[in-house]
C-alpha atoms as a PDB file:
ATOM      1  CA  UNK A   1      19.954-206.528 -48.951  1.00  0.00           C
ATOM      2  CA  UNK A   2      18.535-205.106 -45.607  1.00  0.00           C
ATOM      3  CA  UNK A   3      20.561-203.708 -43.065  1.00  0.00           C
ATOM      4  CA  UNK A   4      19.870-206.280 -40.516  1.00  0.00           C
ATOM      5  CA  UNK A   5      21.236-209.052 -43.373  1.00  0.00           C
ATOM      6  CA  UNK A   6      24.588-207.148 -44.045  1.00  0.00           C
ATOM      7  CA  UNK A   7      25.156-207.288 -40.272  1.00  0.00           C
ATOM      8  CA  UNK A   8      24.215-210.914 -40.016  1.00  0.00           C
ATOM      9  CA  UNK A   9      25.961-211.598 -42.546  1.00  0.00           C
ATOM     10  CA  UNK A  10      29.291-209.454 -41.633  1.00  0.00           C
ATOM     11  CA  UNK A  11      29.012-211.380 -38.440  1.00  0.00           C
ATOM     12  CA  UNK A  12      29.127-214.445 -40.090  1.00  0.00           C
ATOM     13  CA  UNK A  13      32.356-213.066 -41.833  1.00  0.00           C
ATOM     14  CA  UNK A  14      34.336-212.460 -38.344  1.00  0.00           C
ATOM     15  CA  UNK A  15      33.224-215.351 -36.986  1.00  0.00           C
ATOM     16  CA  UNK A  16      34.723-217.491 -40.201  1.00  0.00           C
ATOM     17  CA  UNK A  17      38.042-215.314 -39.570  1.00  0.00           C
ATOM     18  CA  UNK A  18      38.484-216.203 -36.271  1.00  0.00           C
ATOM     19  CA  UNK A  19      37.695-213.160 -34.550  1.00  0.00           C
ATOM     20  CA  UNK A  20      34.813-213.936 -32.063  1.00  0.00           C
ATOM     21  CA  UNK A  21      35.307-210.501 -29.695  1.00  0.00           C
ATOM     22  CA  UNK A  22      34.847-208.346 -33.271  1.00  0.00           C
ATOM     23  CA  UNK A  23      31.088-210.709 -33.875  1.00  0.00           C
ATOM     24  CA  UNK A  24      30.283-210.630 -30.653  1.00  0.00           C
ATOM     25  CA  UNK A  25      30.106-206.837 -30.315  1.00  0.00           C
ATOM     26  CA  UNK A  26      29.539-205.491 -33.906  1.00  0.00           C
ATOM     27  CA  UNK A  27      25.733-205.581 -34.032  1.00  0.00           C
ATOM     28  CA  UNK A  28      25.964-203.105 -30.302  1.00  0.00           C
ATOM     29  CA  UNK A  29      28.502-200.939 -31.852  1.00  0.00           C
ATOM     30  CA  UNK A  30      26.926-199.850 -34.995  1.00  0.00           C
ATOM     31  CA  UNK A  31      24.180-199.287 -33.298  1.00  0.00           C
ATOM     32  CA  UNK A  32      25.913-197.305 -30.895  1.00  0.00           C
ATOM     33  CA  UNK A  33      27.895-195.294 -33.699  1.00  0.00           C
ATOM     34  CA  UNK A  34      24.713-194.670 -35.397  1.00  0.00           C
ATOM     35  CA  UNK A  35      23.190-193.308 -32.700  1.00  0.00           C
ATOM     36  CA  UNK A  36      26.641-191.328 -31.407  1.00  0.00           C
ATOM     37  CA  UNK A  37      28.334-190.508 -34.949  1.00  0.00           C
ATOM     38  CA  UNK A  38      31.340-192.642 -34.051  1.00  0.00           C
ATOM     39  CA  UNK A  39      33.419-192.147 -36.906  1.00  0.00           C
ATOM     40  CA  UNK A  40      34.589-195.362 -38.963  1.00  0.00           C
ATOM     41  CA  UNK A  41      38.202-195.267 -37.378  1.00  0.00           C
ATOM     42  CA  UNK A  42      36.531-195.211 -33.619  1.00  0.00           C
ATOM     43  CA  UNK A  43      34.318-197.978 -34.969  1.00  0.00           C
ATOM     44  CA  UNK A  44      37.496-200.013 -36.018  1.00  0.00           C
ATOM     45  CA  UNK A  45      39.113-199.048 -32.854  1.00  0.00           C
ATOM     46  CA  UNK A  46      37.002-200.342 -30.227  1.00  0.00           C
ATOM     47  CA  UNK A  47      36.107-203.175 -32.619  1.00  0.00           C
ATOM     48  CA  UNK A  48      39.909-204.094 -32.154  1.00  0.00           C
ATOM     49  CA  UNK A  49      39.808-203.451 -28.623  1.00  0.00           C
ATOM     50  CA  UNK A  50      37.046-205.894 -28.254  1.00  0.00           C
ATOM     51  CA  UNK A  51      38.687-208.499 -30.366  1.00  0.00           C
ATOM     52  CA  UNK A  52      42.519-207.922 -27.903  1.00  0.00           C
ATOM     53  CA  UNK A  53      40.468-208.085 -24.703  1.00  0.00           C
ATOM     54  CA  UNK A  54      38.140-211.453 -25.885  1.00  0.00           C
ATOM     55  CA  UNK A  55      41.464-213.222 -26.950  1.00  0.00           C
ATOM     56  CA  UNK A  56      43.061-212.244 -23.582  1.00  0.00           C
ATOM     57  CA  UNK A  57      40.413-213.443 -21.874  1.00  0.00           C
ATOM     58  CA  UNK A  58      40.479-216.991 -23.698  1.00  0.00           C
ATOM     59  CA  UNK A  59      44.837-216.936 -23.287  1.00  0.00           C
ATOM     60  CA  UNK A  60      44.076-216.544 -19.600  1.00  0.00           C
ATOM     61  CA  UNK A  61      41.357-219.333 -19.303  1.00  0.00           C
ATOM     62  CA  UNK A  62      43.129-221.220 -21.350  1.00  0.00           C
ATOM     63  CA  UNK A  63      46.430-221.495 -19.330  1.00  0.00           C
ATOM     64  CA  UNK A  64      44.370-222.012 -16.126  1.00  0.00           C
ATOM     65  CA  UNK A  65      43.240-225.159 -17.847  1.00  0.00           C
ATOM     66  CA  UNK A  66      46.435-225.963 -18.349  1.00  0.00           C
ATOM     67  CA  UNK A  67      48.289-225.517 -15.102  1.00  0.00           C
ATOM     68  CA  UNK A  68      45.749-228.109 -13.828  1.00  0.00           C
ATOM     69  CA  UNK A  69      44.889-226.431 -10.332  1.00  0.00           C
ATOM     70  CA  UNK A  70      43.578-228.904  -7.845  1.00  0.00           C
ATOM     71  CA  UNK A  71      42.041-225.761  -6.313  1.00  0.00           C
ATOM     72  CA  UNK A  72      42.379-221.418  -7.502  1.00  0.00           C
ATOM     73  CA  UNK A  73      43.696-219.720  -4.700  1.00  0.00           C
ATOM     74  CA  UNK A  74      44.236-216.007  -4.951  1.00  0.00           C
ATOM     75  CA  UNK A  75      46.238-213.912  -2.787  1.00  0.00           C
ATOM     76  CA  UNK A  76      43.463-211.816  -1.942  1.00  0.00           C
ATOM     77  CA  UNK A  77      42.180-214.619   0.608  1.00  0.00           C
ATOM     78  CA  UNK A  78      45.514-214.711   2.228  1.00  0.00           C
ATOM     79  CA  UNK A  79      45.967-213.638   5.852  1.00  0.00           C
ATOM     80  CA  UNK A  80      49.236-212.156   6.096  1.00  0.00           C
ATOM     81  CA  UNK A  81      48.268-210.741   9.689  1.00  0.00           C
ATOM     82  CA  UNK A  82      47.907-214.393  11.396  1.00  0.00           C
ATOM     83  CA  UNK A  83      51.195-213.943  13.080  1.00  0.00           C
ATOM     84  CA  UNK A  84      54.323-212.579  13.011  1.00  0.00           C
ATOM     85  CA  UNK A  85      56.251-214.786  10.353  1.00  0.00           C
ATOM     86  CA  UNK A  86      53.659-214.092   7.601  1.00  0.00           C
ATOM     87  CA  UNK A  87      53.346-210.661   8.680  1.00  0.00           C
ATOM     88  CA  UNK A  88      57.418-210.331   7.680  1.00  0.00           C
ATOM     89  CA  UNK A  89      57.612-211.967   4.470  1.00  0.00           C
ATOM     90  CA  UNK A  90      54.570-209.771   2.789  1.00  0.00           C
ATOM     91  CA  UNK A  91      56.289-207.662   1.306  1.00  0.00           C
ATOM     92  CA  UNK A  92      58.870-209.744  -0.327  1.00  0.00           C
ATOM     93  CA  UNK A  93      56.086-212.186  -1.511  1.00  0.00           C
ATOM     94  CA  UNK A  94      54.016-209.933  -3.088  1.00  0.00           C
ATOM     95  CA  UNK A  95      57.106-208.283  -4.669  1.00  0.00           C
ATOM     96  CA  UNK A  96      57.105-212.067  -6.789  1.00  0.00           C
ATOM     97  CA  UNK A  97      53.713-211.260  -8.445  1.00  0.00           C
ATOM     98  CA  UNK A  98      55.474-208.521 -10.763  1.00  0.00           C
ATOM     99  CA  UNK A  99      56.692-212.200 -12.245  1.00  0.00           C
ATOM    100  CA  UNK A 100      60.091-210.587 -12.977  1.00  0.00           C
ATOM    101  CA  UNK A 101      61.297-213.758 -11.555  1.00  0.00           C
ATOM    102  CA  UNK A 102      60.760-215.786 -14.135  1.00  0.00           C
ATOM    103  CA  UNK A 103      63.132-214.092 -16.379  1.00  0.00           C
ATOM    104  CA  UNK A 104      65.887-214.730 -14.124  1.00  0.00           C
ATOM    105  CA  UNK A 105      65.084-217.999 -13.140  1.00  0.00           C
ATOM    106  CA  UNK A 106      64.266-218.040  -9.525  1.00  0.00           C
ATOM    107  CA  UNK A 107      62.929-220.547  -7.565  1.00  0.00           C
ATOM    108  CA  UNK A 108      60.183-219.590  -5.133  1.00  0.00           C
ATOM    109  CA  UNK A 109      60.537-222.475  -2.057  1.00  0.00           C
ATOM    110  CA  UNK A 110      58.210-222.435   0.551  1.00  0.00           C
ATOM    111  CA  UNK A 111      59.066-224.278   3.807  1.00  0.00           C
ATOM    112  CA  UNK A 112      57.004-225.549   6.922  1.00  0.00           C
ATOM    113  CA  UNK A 113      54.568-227.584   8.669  1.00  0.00           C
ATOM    114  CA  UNK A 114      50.995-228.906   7.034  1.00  0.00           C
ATOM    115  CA  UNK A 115      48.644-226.306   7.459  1.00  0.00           C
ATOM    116  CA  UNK A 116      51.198-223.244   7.438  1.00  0.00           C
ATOM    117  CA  UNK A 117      49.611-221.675   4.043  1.00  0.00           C
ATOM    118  CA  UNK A 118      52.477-223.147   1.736  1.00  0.00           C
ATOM    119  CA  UNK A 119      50.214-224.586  -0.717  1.00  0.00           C
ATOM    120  CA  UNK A 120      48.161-221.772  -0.793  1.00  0.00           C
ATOM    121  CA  UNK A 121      51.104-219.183  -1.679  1.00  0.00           C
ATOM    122  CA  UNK A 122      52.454-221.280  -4.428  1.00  0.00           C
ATOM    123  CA  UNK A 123      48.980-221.596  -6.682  1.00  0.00           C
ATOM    124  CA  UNK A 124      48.415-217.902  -5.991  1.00  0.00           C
ATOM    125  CA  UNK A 125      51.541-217.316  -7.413  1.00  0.00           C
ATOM    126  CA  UNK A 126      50.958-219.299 -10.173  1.00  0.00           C
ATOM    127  CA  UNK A 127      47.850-218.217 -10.743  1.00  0.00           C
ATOM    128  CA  UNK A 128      49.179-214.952 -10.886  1.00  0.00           C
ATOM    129  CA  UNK A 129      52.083-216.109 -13.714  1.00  0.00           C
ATOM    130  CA  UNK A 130      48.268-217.408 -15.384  1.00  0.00           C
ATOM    131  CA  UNK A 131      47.221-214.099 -15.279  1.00  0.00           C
ATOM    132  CA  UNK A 132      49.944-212.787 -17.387  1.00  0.00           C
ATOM    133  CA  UNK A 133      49.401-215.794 -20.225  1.00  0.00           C
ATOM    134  CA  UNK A 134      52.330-217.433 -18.603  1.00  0.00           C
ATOM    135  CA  UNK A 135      52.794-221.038 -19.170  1.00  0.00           C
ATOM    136  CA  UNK A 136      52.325-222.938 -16.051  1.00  0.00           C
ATOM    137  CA  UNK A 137      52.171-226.557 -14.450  1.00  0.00           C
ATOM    138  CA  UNK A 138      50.810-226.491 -11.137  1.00  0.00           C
ATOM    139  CA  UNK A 139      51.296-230.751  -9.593  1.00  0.00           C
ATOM    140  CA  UNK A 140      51.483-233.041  -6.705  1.00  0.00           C
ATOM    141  CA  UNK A 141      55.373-234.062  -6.682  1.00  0.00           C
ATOM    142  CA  UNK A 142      53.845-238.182  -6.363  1.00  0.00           C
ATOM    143  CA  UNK A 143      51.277-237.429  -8.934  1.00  0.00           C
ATOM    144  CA  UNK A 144      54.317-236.036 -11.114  1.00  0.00           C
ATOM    145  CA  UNK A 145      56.867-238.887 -10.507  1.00  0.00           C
ATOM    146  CA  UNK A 146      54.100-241.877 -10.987  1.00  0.00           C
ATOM    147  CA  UNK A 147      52.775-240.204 -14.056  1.00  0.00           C
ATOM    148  CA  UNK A 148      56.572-240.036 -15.439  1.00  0.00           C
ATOM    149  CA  UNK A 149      57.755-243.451 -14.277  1.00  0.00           C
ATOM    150  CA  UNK A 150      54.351-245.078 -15.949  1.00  0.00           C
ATOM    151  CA  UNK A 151      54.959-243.155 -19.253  1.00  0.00           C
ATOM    152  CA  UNK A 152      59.332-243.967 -18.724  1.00  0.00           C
ATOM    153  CA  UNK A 153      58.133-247.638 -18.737  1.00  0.00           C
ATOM    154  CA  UNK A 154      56.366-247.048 -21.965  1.00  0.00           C
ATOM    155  CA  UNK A 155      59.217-245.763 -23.507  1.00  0.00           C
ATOM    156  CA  UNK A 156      57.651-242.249 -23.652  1.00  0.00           C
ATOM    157  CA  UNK A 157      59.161-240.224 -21.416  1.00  0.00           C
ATOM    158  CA  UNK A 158      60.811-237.370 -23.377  1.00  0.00           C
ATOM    159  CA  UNK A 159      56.808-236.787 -24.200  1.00  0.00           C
ATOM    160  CA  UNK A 160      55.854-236.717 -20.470  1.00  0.00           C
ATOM    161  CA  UNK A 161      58.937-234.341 -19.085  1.00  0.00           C
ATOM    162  CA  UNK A 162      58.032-231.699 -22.147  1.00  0.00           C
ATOM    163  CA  UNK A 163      55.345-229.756 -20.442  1.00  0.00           C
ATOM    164  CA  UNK A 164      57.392-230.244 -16.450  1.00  0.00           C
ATOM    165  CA  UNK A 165      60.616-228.883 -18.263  1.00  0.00           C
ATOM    166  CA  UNK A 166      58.833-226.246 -20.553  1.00  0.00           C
ATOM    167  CA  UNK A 167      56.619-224.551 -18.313  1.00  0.00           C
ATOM    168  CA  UNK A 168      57.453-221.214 -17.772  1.00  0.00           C
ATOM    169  CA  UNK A 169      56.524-221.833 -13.634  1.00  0.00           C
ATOM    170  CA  UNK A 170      56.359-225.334 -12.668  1.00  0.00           C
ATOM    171  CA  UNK A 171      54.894-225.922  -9.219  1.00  0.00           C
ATOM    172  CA  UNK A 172      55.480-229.007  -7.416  1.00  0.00           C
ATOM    173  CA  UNK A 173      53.507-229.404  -4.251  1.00  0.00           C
ATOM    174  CA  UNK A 174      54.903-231.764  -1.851  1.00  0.00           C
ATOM    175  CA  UNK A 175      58.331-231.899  -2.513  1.00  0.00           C
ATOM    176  CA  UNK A 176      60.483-234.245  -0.617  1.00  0.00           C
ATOM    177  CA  UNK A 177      58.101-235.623   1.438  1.00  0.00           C
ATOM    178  CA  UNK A 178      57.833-239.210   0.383  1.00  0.00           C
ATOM    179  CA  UNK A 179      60.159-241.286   0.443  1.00  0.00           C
ATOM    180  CA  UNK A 180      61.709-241.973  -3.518  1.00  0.00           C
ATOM    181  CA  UNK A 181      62.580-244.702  -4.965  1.00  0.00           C
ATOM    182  CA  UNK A 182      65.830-245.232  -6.794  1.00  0.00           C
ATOM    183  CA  UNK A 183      63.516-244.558 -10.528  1.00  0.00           C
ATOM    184  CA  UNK A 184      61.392-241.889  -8.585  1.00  0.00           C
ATOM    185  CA  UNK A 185      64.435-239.982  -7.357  1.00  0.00           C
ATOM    186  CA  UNK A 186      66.151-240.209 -10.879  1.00  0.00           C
ATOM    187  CA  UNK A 187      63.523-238.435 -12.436  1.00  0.00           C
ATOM    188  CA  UNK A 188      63.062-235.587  -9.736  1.00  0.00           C
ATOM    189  CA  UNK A 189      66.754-235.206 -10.861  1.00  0.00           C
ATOM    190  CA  UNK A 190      66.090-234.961 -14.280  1.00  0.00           C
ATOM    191  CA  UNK A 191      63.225-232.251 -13.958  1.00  0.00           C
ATOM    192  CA  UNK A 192      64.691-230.496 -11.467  1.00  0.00           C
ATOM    193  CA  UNK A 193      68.124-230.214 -13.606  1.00  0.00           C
ATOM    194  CA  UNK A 194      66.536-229.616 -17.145  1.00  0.00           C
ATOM    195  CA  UNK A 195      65.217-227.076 -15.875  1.00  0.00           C
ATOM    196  CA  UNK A 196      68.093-225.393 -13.739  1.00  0.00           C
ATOM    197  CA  UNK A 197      70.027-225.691 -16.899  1.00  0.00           C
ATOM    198  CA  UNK A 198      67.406-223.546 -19.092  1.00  0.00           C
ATOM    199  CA  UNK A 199      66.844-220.997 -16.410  1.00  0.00           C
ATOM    200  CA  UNK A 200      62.990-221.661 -15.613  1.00  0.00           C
ATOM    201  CA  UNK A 201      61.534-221.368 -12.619  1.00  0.00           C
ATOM    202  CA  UNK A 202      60.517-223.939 -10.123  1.00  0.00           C
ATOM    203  CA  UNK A 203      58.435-223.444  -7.181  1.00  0.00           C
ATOM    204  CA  UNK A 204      58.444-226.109  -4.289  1.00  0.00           C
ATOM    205  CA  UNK A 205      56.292-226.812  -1.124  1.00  0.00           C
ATOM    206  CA  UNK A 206      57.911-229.147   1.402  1.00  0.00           C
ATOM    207  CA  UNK A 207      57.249-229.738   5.222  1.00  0.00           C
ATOM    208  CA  UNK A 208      60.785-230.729   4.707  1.00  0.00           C
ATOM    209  CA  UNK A 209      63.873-229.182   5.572  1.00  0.00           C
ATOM    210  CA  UNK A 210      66.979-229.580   3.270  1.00  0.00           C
ATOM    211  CA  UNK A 211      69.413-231.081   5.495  1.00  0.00           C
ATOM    212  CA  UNK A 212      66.414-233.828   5.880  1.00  0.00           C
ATOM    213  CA  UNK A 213      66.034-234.568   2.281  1.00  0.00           C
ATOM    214  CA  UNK A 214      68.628-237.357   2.844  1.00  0.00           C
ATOM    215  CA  UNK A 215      65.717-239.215   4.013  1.00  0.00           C
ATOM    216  CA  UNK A 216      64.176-239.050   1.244  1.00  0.00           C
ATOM    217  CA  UNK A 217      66.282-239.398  -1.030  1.00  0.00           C
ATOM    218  CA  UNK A 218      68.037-243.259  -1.525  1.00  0.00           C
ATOM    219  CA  UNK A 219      71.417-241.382  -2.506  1.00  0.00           C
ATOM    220  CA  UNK A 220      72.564-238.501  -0.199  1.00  0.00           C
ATOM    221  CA  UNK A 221      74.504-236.816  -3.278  1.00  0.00           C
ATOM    222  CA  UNK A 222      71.299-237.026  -5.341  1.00  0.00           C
ATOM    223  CA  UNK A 223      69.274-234.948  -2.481  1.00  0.00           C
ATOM    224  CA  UNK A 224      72.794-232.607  -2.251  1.00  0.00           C
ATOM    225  CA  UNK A 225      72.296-231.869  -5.887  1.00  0.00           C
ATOM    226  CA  UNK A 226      68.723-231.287  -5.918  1.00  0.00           C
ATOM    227  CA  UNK A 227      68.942-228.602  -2.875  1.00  0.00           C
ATOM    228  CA  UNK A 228      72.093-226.904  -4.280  1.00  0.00           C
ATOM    229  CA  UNK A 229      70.266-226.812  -8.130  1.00  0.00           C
ATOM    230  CA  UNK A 230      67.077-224.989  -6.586  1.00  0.00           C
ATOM    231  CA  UNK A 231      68.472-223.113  -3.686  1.00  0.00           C
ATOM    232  CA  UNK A 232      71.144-221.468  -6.204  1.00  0.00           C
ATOM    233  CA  UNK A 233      68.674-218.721  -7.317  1.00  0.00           C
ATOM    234  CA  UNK A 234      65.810-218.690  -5.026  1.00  0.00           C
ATOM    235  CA  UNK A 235      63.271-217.202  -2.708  1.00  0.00           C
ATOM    236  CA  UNK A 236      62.973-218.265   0.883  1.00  0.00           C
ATOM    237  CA  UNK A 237      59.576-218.167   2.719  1.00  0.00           C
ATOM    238  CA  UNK A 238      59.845-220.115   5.558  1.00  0.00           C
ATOM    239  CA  UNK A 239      56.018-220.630   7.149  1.00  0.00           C
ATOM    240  CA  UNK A 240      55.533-221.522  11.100  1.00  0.00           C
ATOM    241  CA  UNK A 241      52.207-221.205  12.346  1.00  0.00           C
ATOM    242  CA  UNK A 242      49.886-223.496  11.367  1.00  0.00           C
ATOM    243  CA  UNK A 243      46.503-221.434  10.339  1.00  0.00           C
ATOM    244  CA  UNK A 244      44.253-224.800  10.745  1.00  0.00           C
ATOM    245  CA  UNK A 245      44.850-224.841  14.501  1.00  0.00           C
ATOM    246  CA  UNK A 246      42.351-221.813  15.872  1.00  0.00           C
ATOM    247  CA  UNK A 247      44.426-218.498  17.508  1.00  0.00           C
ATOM    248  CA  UNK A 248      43.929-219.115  21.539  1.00  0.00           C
ATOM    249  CA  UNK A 249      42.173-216.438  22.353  1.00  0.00           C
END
């Protein structure tokens, strides 16, 4: 058999094993260790590297996908020099994309006006957590609560709450800023609290503050809850300046 036909045909054999980085990059590398003297082990080595770095690549796509982001913001883009308030919390932001806080649970909230940069901050931290294969959900809060009370009414809810309660970084944009229903507001209380009791991290954008979530809430003690449950272990970033509105010059 020619040489060309034992490559084609050892490609064929990675490919039916499920190791697309190894095909991809086999025919380049012998022809590279032919031309070098690689010996067999370097071969095998950067063979394997290949085959680690294409199925990193695919983990990392592949929970982007998944977290469902209206829009990829990265942290890069973000002007922590617009004023003074964003200027104070850089540090302790960026200290959040080490993601050691999602092994102890905490709750990045961030607080303030439309146009402030809260959205913004929350999907480049969870694109971050994407980053590092994380498992994340990135949602509107009313897209959330309609899409559970449709599948509750269907008598499938345990189905819809799995990925909200068993993402590793749930993001719900939006918080508390419609008014709930009695149903809506029982099932922010049931995500919110499922996941409290397992330890996984929530992360919340409101224009809201707490002491105001009584008016969104039908029952005060619900709201009370709610607050205590995500304030318990959490991250403050409170935003003020609204970034929309052009700096008077």
């Amino acid at each position: 058999m020619k040489h060309e036909d034992l490559i084609e045909l050892l490609v064929e054999k990675l490919r039916w094993l499920r190791l697309p980085g190894m095909a991809k990059t086999v025919p380049a590398l012998l022809a590279q260790a032919a031309k070098e003297n690689l010996s067999a082990l370097d071969v095998v080595h950067r063979l394997c590297d290949e085959e680690k770095q294409s199925r990193m690549r695919s983990a990392i796509e592949r929970r982007v996908r998944d977290a469902h982001f209206p829009e990829i913001n990265t942290v890069d883009a973000f002007d922590f020099d617009f004023d003074p308030a964003r200027k104070k919390m850089r540090a302790r932001y960026l200290a959040l994309h080490d993601l050691r806080f999602l092994a102890d649970g905490i709750n990045p909230l961030f607080i303030g006006a439309p146009g402030t940069g809260k959205t913004f901050l929350a999907r480049a931290l969870a694109y971050q957590a994407c980053q590092a294969t994380r498992r994340v959900v990135c949602v509107a809060a009313p897209k959330m609560l309609n899409h559970l009370h449709g599948a509750e009414m269907h008598g499938m809810l345990d189905r819809a709450l799995r990925p909200y309660v068993r993402a590793e970084l749930l993001v719900i944009d939006d918080f508390a800023v419609l008014a709930m229903d009695p149903a809506q507001a029982k099932l922010a209380f049931q995500v919110i609290s499922e996941r409290y009791d397992f330890r996984r991290s929530t992360c919340i954008t409101t224009n809201r503050a707490f002491k105001d979530w009584t008016k969104v809430f039908p029952d005060a003690l619900n709201a009370q809850v709610i607050a205590e449950r995500l304030t318990e272990r959490s991250e403050h970033f409170v935003l003020e300046k609204n970034y929309r509105i052009p700096k008077s010059s």
